[in-house]
C-alpha atoms as a PDB file:
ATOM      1  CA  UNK A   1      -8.905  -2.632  33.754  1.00  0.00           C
ATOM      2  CA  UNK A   2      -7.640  -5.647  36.154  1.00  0.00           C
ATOM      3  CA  UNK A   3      -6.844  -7.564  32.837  1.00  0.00           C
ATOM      4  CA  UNK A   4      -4.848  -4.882  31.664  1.00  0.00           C
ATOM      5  CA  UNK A   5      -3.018  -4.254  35.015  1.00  0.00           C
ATOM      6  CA  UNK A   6      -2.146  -8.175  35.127  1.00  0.00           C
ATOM      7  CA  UNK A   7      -0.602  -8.127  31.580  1.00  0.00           C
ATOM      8  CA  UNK A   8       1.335  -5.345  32.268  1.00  0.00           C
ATOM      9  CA  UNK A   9       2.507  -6.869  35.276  1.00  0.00           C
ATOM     10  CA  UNK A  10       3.199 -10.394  33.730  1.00  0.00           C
ATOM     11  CA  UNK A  11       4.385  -8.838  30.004  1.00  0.00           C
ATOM     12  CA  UNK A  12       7.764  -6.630  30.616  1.00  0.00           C
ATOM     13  CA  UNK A  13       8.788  -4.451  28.415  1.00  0.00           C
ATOM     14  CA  UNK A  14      11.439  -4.882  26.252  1.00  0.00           C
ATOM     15  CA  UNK A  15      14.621  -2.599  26.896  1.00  0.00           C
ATOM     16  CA  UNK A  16      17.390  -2.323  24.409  1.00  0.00           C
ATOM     17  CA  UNK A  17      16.518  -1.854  20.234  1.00  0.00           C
ATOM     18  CA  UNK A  18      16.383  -4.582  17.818  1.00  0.00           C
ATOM     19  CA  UNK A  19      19.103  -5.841  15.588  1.00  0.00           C
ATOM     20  CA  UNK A  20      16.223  -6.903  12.984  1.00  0.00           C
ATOM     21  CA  UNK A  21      14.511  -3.805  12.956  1.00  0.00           C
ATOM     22  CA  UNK A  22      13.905  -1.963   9.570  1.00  0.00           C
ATOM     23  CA  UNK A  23      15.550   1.351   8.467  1.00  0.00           C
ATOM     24  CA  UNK A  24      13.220   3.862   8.400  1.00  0.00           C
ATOM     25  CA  UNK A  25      14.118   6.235   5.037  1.00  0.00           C
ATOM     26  CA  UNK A  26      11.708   9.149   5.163  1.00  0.00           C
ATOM     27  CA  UNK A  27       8.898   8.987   7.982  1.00  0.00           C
ATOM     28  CA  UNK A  28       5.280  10.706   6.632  1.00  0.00           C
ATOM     29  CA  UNK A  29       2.787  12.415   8.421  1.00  0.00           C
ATOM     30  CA  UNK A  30      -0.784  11.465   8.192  1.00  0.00           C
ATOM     31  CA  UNK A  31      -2.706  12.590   5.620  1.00  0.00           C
ATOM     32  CA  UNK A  32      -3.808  15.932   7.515  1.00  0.00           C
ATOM     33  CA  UNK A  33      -0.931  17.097   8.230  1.00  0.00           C
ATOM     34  CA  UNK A  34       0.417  16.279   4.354  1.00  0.00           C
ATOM     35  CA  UNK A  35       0.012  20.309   3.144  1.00  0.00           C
ATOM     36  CA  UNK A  36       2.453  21.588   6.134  1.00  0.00           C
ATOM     37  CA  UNK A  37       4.828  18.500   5.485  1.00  0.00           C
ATOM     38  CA  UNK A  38       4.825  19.255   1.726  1.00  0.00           C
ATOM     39  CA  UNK A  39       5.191  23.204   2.456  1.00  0.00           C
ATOM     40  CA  UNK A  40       7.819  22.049   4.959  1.00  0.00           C
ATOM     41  CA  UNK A  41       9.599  20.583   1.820  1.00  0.00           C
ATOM     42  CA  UNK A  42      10.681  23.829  -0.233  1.00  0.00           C
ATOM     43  CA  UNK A  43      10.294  26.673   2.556  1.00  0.00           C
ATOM     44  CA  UNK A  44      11.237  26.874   6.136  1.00  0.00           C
ATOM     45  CA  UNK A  45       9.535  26.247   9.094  1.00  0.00           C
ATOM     46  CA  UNK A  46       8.599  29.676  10.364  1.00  0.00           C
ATOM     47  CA  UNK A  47       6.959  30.201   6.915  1.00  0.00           C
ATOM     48  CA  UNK A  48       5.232  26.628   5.788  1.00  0.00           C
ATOM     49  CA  UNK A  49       4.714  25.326   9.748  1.00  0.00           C
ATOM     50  CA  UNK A  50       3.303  28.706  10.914  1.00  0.00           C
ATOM     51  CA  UNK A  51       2.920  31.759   8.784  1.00  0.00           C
ATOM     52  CA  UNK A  52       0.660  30.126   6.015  1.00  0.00           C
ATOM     53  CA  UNK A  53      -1.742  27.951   8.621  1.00  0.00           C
ATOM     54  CA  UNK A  54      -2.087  31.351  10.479  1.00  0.00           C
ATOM     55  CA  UNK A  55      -3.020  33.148   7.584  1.00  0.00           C
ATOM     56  CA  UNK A  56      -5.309  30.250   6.548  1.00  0.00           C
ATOM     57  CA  UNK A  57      -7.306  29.900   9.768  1.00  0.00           C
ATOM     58  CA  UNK A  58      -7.482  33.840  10.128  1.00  0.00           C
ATOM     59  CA  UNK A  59      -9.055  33.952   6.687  1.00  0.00           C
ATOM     60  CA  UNK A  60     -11.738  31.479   7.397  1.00  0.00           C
ATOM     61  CA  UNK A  61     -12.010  33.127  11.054  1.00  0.00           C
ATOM     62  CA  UNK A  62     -12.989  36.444   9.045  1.00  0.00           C
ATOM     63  CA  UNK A  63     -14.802  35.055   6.350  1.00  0.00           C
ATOM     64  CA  UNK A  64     -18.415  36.382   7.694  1.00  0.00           C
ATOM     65  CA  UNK A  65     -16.882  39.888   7.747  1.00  0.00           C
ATOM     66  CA  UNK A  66     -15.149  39.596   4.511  1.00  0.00           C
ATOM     67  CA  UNK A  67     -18.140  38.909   2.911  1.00  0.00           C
ATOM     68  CA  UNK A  68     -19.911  41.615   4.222  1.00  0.00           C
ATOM     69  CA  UNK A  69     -17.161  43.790   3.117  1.00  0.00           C
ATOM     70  CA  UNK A  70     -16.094  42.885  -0.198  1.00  0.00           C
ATOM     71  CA  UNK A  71     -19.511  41.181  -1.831  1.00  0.00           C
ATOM     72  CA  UNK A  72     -21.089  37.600  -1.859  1.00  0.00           C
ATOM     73  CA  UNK A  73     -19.396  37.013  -5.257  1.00  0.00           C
ATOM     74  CA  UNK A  74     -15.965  37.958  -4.035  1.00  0.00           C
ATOM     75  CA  UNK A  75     -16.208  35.539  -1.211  1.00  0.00           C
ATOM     76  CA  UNK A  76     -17.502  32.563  -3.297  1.00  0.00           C
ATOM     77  CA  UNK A  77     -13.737  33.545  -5.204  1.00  0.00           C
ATOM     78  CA  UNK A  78     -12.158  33.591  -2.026  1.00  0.00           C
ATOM     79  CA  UNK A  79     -13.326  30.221  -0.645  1.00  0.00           C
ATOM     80  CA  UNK A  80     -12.146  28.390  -3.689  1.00  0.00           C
ATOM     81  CA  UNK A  81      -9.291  29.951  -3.656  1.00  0.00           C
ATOM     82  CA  UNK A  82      -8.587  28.752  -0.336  1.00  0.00           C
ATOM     83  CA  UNK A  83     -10.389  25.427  -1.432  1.00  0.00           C
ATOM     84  CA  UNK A  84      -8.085  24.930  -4.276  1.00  0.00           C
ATOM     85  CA  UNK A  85      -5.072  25.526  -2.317  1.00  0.00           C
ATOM     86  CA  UNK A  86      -5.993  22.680  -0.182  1.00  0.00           C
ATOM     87  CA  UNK A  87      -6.604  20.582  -3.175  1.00  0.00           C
ATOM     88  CA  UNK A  88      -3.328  21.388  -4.995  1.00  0.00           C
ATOM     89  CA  UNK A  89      -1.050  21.043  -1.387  1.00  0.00           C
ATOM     90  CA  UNK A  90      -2.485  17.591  -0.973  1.00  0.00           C
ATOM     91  CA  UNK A  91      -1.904  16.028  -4.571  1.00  0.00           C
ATOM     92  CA  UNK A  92       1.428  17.407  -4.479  1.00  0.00           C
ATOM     93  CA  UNK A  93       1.895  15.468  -1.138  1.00  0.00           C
ATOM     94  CA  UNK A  94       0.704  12.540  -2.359  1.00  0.00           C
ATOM     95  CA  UNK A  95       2.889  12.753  -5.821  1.00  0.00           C
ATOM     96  CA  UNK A  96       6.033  13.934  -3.841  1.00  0.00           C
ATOM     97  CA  UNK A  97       6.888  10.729  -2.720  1.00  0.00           C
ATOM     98  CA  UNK A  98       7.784  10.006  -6.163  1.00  0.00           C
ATOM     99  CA  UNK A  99       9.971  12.379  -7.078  1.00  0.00           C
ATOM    100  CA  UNK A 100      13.378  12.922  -6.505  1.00  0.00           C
ATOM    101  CA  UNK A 101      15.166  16.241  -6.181  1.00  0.00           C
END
């Protein structure tokens, strides 16, 4: 911690932005939050950022009674489903750098 104190102390910042810096064209999430930046893509916040996570994570959250309601077979549907949704919002996020609308 004293090393780390003494560089701070003998390293300043630097104040001011760089001539040489890069242009930054479209900044990316990490990978987790691809889905929501890819849903963020064709609908609007309220809807890709909130509504569909909420509804996600309340599924799962009710999962054990949802299975006791509807069947063990139903449920199995359900989860890929939900799986498969995952699956599909991540490739798309992965191929939508590529392509150009």
């Amino acid at each position: 911690m004293a090393l780390s104190l003494l560089l701070a102390l003998a390293i300043g910042p630097e104040v001011g932005t760089s001539g040489q810096a890069p242009l930054v064209g479209q900044a990316a999430a990490p990978w987790i939050f691809g889905p929501v930046q890819f849903l963020l893509f064709y609908f609007s916040p309220w809807i890709s950022a909130i509504f569909f996570p909420v509804i996600f994570i309340l599924t799962l959250a009710f999962l054990p009674w949802i299975n006791a309601f509807i069947g063990d077979r139903m449920t199995r549907v359900l989860i890929a489903i939900l799986s498969g949704t995952i699956l599909i919002l991540l490739i798309g996020f992965m191929f939508k750098e590529q392509v150009t609308l």
